[in-house]
N, C-alpha and C. Protein backbone atom coordinates (compact mmCIF):
# COMPACT_ATOMS: atom_id res chain seq x y z
N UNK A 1 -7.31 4.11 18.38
CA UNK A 1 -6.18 3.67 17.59
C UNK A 1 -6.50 3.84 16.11
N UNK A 2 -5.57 4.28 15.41
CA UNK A 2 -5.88 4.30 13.98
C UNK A 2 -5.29 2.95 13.20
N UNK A 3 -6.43 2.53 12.90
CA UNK A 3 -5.91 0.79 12.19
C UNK A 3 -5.96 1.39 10.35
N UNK A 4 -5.38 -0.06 9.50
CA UNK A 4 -5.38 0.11 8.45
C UNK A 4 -5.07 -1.45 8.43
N UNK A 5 -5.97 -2.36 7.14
CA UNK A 5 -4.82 -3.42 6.67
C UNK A 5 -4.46 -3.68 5.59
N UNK A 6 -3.14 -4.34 5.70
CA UNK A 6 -2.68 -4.18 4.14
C UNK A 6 -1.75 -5.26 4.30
N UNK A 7 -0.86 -5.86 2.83
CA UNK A 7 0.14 -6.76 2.62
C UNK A 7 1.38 -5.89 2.52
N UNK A 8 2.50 -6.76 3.54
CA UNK A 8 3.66 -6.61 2.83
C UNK A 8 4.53 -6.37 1.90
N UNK A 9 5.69 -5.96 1.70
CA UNK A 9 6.20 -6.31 0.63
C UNK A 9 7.47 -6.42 0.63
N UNK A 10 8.12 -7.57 0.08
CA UNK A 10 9.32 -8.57 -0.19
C UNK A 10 10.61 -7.06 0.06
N UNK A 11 11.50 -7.71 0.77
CA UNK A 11 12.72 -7.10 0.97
C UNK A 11 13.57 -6.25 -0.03
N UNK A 12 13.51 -7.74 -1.48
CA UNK A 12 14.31 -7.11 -2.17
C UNK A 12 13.37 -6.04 -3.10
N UNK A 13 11.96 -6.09 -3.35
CA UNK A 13 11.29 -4.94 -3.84
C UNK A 13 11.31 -3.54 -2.81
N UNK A 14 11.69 -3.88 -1.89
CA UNK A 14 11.77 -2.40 -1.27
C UNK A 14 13.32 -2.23 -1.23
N UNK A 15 14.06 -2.60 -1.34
CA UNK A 15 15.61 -2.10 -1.87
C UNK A 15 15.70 -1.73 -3.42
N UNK A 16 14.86 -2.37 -3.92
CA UNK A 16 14.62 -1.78 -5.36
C UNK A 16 14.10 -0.58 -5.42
N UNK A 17 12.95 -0.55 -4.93
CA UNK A 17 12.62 1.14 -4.71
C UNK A 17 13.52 2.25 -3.65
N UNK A 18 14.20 1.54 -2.96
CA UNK A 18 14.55 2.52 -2.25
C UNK A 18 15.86 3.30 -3.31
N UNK A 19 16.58 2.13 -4.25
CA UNK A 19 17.73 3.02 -4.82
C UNK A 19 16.92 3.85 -6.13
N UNK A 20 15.99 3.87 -6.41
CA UNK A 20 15.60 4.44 -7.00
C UNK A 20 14.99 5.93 -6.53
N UNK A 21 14.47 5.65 -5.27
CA UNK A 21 14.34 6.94 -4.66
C UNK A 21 14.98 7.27 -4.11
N UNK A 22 16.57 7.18 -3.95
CA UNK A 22 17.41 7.55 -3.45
C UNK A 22 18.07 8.55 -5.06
N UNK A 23 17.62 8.16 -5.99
CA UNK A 23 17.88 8.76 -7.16
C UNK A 23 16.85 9.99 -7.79
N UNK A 24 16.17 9.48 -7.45
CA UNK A 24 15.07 10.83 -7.18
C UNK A 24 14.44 11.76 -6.11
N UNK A 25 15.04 11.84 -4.88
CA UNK A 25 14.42 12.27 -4.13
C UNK A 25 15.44 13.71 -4.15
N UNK A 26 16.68 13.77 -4.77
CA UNK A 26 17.41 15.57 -4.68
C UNK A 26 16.71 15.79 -5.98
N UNK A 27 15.53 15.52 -6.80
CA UNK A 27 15.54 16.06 -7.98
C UNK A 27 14.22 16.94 -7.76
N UNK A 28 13.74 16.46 -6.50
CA UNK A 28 12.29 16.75 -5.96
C UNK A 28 12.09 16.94 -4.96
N UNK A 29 13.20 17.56 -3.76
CA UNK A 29 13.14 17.86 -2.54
C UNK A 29 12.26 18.47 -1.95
N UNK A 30 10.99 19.01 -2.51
CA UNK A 30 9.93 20.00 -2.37
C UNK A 30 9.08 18.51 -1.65
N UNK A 31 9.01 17.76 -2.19
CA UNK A 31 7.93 16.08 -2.41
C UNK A 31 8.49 15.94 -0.46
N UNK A 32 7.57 15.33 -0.51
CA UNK A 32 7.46 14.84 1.04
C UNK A 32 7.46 12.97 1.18
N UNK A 33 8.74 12.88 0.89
CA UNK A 33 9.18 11.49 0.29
C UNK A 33 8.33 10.35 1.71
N UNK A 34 7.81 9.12 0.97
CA UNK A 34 7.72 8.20 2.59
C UNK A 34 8.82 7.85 2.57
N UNK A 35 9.15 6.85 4.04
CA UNK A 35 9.96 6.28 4.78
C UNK A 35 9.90 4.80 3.75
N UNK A 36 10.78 4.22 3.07
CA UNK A 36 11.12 3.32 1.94
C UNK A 36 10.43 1.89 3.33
N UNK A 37 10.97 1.99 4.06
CA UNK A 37 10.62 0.80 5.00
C UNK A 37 9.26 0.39 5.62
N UNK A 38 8.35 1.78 5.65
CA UNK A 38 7.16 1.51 6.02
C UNK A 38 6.20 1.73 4.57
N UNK A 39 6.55 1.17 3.42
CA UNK A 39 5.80 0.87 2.27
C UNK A 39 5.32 -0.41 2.86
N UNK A 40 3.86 -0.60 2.20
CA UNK A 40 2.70 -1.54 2.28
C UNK A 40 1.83 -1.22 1.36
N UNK A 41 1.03 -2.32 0.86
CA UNK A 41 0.18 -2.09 -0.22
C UNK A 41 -1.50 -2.74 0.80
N UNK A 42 -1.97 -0.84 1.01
CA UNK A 42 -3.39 -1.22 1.71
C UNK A 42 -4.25 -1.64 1.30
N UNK A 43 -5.06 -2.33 1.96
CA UNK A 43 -6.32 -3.06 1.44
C UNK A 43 -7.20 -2.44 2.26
N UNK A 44 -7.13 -1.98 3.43
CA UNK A 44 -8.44 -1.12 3.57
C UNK A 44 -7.90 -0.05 5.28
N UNK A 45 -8.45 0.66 4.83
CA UNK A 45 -7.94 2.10 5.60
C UNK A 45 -9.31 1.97 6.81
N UNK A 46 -9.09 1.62 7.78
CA UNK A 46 -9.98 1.21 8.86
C UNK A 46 -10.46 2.68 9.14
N UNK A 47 -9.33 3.35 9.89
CA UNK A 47 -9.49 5.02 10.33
C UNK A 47 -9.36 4.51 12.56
N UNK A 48 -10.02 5.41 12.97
CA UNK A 48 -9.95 5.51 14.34
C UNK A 48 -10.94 4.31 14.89
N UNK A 49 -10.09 3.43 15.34
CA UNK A 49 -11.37 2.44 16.43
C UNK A 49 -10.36 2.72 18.00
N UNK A 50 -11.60 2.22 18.24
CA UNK A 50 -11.37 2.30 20.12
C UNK A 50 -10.60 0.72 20.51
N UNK A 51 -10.10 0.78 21.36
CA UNK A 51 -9.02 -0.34 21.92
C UNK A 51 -9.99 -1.41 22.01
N UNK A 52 -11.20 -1.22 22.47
CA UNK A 52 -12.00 -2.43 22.54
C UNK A 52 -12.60 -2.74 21.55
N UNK A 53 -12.37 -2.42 20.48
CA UNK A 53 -12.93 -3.09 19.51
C UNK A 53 -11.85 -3.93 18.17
N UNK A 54 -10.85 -3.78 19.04
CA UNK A 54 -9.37 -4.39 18.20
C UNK A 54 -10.03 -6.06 18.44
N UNK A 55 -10.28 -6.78 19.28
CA UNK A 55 -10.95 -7.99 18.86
C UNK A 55 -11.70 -8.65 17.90
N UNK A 56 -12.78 -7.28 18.03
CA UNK A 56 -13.94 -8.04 17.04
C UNK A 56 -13.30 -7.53 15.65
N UNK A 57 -12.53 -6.51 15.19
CA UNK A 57 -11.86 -6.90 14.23
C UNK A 57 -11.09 -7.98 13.69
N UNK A 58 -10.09 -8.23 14.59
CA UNK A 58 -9.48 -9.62 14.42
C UNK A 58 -10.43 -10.71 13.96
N UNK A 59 -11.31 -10.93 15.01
CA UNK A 59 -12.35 -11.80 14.60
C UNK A 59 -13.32 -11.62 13.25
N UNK A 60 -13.49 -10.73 12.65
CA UNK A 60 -13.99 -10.17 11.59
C UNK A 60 -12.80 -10.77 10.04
N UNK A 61 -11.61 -10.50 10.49
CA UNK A 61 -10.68 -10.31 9.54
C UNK A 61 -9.82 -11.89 9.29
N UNK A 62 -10.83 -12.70 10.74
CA UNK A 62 -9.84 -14.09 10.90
C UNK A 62 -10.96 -14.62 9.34
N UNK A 63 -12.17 -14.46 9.46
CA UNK A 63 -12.73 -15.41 8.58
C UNK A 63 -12.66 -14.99 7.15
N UNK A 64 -11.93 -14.44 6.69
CA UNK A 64 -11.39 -14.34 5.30
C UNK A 64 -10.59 -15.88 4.73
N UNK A 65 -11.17 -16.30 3.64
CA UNK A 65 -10.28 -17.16 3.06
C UNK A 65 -10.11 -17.02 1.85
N UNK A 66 -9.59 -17.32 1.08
CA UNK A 66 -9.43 -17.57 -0.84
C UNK A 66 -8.76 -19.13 -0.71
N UNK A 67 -9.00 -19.05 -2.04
CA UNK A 67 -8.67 -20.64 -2.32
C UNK A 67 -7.35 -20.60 -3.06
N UNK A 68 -6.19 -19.57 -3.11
CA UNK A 68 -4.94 -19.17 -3.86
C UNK A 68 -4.55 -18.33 -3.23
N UNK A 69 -2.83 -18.19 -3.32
CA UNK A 69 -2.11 -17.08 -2.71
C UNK A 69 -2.27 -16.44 -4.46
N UNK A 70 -2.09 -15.05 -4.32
CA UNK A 70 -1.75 -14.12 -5.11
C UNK A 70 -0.65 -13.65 -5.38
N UNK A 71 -0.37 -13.85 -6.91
CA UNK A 71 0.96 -13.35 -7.42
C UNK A 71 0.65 -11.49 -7.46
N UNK A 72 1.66 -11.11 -7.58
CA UNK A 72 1.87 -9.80 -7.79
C UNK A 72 3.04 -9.18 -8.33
N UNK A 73 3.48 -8.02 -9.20
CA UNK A 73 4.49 -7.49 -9.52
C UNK A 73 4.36 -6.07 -9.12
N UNK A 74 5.40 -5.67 -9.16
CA UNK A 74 5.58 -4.19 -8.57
C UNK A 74 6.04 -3.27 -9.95
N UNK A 75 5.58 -2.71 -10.45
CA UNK A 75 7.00 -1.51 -12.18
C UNK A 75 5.91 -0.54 -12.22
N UNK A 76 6.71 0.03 -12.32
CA UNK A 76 6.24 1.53 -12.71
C UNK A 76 5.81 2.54 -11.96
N UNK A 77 5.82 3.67 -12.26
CA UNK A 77 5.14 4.80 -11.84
C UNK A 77 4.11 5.46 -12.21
N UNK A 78 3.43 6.03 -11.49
CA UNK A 78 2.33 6.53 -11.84
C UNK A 78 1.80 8.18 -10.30
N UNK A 79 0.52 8.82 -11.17
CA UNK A 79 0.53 10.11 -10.43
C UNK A 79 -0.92 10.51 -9.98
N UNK A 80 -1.53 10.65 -8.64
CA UNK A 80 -2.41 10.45 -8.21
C UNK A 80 -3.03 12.16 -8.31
N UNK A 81 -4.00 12.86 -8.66
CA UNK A 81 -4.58 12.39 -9.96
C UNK A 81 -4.63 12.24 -11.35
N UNK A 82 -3.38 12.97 -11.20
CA UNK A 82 -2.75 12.90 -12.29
C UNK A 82 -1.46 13.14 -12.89
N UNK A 83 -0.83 12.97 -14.03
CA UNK A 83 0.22 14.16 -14.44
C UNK A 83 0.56 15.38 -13.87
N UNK A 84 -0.31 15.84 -15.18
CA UNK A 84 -0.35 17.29 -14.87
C UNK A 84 -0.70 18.22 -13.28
N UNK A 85 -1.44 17.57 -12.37
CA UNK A 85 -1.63 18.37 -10.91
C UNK A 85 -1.02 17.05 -10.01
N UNK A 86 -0.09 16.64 -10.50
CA UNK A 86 0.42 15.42 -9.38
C UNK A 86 0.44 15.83 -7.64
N UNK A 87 -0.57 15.03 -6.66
CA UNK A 87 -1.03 15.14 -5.31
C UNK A 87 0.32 14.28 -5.24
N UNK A 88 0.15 12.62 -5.47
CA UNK A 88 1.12 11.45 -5.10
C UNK A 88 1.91 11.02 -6.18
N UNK A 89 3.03 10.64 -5.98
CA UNK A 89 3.31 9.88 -6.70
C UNK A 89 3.95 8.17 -6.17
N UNK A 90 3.24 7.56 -6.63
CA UNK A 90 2.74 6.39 -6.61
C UNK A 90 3.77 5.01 -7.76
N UNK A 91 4.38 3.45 -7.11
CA UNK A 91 5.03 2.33 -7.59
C UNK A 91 3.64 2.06 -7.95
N UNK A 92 3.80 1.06 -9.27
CA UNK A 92 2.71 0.32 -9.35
C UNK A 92 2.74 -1.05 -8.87
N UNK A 93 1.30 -1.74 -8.85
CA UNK A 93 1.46 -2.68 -7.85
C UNK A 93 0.17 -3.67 -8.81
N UNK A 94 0.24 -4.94 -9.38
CA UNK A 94 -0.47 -5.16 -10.86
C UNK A 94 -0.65 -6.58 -9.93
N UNK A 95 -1.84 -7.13 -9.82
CA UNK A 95 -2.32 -8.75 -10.01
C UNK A 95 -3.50 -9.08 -10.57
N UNK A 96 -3.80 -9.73 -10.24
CA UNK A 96 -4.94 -10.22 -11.47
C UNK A 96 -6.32 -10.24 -10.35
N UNK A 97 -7.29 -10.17 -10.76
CA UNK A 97 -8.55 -10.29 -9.95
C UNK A 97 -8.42 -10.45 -8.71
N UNK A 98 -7.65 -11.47 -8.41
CA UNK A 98 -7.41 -11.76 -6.86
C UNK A 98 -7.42 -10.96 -5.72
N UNK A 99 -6.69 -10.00 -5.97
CA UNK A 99 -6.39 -8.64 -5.68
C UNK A 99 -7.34 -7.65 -4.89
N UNK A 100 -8.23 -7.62 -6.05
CA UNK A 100 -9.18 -6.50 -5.71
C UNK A 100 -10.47 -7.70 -4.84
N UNK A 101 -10.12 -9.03 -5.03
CA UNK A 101 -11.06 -9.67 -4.33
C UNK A 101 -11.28 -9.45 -3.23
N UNK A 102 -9.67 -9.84 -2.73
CA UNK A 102 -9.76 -9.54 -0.96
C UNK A 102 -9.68 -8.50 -0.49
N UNK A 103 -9.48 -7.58 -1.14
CA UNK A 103 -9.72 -6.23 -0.59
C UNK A 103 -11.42 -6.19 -0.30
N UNK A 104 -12.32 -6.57 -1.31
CA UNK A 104 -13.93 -6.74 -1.29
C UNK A 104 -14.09 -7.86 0.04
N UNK A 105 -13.69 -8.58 0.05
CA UNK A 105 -14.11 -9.50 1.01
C UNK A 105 -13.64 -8.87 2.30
N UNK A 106 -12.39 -8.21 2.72
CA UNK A 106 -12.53 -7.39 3.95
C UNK A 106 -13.55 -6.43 4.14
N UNK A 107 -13.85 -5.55 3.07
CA UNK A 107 -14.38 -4.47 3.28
C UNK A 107 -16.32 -5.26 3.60
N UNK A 108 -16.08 -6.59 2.96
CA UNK A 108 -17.57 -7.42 3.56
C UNK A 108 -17.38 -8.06 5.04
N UNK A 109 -15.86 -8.13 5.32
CA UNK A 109 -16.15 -8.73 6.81
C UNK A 109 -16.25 -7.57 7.85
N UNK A 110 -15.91 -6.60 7.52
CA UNK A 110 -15.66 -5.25 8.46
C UNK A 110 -16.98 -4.60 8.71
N UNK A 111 -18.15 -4.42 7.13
CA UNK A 111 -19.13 -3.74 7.55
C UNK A 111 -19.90 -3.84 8.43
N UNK A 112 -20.20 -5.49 8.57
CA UNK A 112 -21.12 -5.42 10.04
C UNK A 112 -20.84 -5.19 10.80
N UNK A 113 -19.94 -5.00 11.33
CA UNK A 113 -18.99 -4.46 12.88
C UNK A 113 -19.08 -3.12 12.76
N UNK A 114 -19.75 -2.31 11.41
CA UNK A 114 -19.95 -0.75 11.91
C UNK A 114 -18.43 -0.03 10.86
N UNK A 115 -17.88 -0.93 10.36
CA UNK A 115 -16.72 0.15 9.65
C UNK A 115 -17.30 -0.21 8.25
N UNK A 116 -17.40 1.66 7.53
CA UNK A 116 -17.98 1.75 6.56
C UNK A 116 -16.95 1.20 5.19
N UNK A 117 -17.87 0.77 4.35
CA UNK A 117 -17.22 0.58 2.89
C UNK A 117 -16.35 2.06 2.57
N UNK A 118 -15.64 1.73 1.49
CA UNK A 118 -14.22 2.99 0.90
C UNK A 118 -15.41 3.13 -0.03
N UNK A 119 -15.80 4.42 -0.31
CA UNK A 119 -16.01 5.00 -1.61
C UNK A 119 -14.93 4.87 -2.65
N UNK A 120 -14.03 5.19 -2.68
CA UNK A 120 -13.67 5.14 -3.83
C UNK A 120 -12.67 4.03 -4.47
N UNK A 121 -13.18 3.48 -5.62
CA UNK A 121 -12.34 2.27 -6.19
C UNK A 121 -11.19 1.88 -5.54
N UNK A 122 -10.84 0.53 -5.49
CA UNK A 122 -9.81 0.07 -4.97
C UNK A 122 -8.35 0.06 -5.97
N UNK A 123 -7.30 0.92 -5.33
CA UNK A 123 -6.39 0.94 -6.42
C UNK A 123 -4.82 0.78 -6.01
N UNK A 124 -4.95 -0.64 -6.17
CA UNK A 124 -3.36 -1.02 -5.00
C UNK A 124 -2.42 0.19 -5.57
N UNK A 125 -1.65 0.58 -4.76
CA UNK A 125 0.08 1.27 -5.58
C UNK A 125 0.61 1.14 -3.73
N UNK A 126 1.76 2.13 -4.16
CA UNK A 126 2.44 1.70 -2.98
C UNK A 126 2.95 3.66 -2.81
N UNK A 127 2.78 4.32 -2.23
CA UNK A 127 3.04 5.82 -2.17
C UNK A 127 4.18 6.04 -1.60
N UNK A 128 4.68 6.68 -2.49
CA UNK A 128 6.28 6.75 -3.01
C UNK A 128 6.38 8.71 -2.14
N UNK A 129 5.34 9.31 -2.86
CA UNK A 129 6.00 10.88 -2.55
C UNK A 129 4.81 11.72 -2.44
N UNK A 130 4.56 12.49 -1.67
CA UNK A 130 3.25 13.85 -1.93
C UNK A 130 4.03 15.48 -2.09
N UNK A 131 2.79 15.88 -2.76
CA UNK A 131 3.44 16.77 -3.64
C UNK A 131 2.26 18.03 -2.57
N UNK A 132 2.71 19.35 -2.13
CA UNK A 132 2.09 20.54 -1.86
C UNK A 132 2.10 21.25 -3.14
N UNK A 133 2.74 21.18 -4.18
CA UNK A 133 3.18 21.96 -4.92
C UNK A 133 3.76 21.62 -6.24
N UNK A 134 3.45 21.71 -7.66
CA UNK A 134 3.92 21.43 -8.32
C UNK A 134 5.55 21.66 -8.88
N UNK A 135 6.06 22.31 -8.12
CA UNK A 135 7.31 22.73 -7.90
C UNK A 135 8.39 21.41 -7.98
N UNK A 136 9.05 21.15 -9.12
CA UNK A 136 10.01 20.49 -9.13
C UNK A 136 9.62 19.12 -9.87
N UNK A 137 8.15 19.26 -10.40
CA UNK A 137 7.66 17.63 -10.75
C UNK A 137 8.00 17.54 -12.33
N UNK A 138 7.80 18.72 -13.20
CA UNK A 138 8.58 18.38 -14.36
C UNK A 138 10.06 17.98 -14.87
N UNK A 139 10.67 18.19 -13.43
CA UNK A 139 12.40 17.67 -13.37
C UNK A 139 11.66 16.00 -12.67
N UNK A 140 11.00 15.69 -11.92
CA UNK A 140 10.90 14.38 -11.61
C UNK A 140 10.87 13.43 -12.46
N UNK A 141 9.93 14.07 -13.68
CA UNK A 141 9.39 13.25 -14.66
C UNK A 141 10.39 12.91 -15.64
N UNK A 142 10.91 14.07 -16.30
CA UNK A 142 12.02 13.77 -16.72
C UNK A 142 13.30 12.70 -16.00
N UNK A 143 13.41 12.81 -14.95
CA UNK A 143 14.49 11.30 -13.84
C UNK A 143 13.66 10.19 -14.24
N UNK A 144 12.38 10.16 -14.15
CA UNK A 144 11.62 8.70 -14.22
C UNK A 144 12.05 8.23 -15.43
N UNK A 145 11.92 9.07 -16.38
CA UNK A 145 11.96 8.75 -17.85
C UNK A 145 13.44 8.30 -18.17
N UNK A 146 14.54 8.78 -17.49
CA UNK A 146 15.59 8.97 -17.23
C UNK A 146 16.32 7.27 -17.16
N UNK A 147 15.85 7.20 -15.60
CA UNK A 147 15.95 6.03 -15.05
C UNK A 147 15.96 4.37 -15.18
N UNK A 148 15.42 4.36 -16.58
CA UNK A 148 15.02 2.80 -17.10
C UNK A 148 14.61 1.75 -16.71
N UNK A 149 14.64 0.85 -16.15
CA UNK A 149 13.75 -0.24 -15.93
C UNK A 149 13.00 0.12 -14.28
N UNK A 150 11.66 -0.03 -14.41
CA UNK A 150 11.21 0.53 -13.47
C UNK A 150 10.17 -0.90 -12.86
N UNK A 151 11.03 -2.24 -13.15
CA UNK A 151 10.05 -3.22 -12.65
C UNK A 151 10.94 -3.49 -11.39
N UNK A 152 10.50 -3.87 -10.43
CA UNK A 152 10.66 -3.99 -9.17
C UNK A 152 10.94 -5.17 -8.15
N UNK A 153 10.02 -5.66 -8.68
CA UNK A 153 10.10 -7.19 -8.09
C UNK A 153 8.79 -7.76 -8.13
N UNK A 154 8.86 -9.02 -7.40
CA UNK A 154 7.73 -9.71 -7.32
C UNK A 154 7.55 -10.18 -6.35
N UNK A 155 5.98 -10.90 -5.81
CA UNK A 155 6.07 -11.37 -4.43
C UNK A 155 5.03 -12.21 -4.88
N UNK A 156 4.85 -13.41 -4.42
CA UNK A 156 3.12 -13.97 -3.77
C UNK A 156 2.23 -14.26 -2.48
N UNK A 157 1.38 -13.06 -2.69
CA UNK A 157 0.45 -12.79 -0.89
C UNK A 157 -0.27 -14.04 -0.57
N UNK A 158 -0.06 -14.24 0.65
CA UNK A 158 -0.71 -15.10 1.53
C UNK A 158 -0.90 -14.51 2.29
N UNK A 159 -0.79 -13.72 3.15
CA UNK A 159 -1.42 -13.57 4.11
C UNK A 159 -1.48 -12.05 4.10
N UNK A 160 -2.61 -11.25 5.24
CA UNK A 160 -2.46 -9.95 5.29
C UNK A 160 -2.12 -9.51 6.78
N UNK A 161 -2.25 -8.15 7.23
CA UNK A 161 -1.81 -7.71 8.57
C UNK A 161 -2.85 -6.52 9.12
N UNK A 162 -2.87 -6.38 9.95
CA UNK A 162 -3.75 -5.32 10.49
C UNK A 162 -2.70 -5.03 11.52
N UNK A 163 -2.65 -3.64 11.01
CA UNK A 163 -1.52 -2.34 11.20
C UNK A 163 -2.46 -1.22 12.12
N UNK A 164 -1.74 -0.62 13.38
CA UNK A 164 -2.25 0.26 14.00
C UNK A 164 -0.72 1.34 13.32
N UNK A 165 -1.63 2.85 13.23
CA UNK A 165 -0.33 3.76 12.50
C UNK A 165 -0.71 4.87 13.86
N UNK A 166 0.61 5.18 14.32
CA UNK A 166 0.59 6.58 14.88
C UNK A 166 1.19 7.41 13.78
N UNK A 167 0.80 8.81 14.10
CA UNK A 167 1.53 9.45 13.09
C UNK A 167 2.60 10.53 14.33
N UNK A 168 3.52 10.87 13.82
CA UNK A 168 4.79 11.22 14.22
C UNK A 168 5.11 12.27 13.48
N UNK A 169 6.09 13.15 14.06
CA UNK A 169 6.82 14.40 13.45
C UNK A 169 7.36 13.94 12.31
N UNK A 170 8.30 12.86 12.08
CA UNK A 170 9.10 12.37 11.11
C UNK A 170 8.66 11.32 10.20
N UNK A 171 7.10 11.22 10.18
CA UNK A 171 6.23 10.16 9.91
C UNK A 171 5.47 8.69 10.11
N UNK A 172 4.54 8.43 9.62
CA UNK A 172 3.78 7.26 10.56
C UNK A 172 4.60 6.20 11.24
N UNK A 173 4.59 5.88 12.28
CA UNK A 173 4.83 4.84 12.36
C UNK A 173 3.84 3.56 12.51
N UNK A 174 4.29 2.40 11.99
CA UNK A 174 3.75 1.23 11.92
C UNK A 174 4.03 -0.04 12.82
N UNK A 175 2.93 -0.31 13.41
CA UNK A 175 2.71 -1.85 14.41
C UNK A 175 2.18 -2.93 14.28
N UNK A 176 2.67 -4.02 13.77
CA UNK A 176 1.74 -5.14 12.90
C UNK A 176 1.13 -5.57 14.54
N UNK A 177 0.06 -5.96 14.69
CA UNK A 177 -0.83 -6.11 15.78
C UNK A 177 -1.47 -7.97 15.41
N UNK A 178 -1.51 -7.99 14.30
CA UNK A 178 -2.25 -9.27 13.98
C UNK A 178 -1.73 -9.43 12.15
N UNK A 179 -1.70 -11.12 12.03
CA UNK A 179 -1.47 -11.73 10.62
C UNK A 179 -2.75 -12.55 10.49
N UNK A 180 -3.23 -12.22 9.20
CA UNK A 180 -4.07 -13.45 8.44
C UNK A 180 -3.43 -14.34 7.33
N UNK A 181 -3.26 -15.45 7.74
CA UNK A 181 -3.38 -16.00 6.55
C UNK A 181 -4.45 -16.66 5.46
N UNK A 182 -4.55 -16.05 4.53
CA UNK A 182 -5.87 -16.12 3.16
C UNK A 182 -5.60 -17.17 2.74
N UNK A 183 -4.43 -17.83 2.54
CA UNK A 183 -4.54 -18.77 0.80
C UNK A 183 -4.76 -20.11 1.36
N UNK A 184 -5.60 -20.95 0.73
CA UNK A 184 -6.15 -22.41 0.98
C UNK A 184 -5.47 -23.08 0.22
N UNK A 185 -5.26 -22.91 -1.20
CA UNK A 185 -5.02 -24.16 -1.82
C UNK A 185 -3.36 -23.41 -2.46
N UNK A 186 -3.32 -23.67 -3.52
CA UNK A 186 -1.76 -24.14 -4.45
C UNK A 186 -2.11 -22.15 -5.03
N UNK A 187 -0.87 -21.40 -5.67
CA UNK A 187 -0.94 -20.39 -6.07
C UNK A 187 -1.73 -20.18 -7.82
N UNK A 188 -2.32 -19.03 -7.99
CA UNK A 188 -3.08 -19.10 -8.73
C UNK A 188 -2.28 -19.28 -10.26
């Protein structure tokens, strides 16, 4: 099974993005837009485990706690790796320390069970579009710029999910399998 876990995100921030990419997606039809409904902001990309080991994950992922739910906001855009050779383009997704905590604290409950740490920095966004081709991204940029207020919404995480993804002709689909709830005390 291919697992991943990650937080939710609030209804009305994904109707916010969706009319927005409903406003950009004929300007960039080349882009290989996601599915607006299966946005999630991952905290750690598991990869392939075997059916029998969907337990000791759970059990791995139950003993996470923090002592605060986490605020978060969603604005802006941004381009994975960059501007100029844009791979993704990417919502931003902004909280304060908290954030990148529990992402560290999974990636500490997971290793002993054999699933390796992420090399590379942890960098919430929420992936909006992939690009084969730079074809059509200087008309994108110009819509973004276009477009004006690009804040989104807000949410505060409590809890996370561990997601099994098939992938599909028409793209991943997603199965919430298990909820954690993190936050102990009052929001930060």
């Amino acid at each position: 099974m291919r697992l991943f876990v990650a937080l939710d995100i609030p209804e009305k921030v994904r109707n916010s993005l969706a009319e927005i990419v409903t406003q950009l997606r004929p300007v960039c039809p080349n882009a290989r837009w996601a599915r607006v409904e299966g946005l999630h902001v991952t905290l750690k990309f598991i990869g392939e485990a075997p059916l029998e080991k969907i337990e000791v994950i759970k059990t791995a992922l139950s003993s996470i706690s923090t002592r605060a739910s986490i605020p978060i906001d969603f604005r802006g855009f941004g381009f994975f790796p960059n501007e100029q050779r844009p791979r993704v383009l990417w919502a931003g997704v902004e909280a304060g320390p908290e954030l990148r905590e529990l992402a560290l604290a999974i990636e500490t409950a997971l290793e002993p069970i054999g699933i390796p740490r992420e090399t590379r920095p942890f960098a919430p966004h929420l992936t909006l579009a992939r690009f084969g081709s730079s074809r059509g991204v200087d008309a994108l940029h110009a819509a973004i710029h276009r477009a004006g207020s690009l804040d989104f919404g807000r949410t505060t995480a409590k809890e996370f999910h561990l997601y099994q993804s098939v992938l599909k002709r028409g793209g991943a689909e997603y199965t919430q399998l298990a909820t954690f709830s993190f936050a102990e005390g009052r929001p930060a």
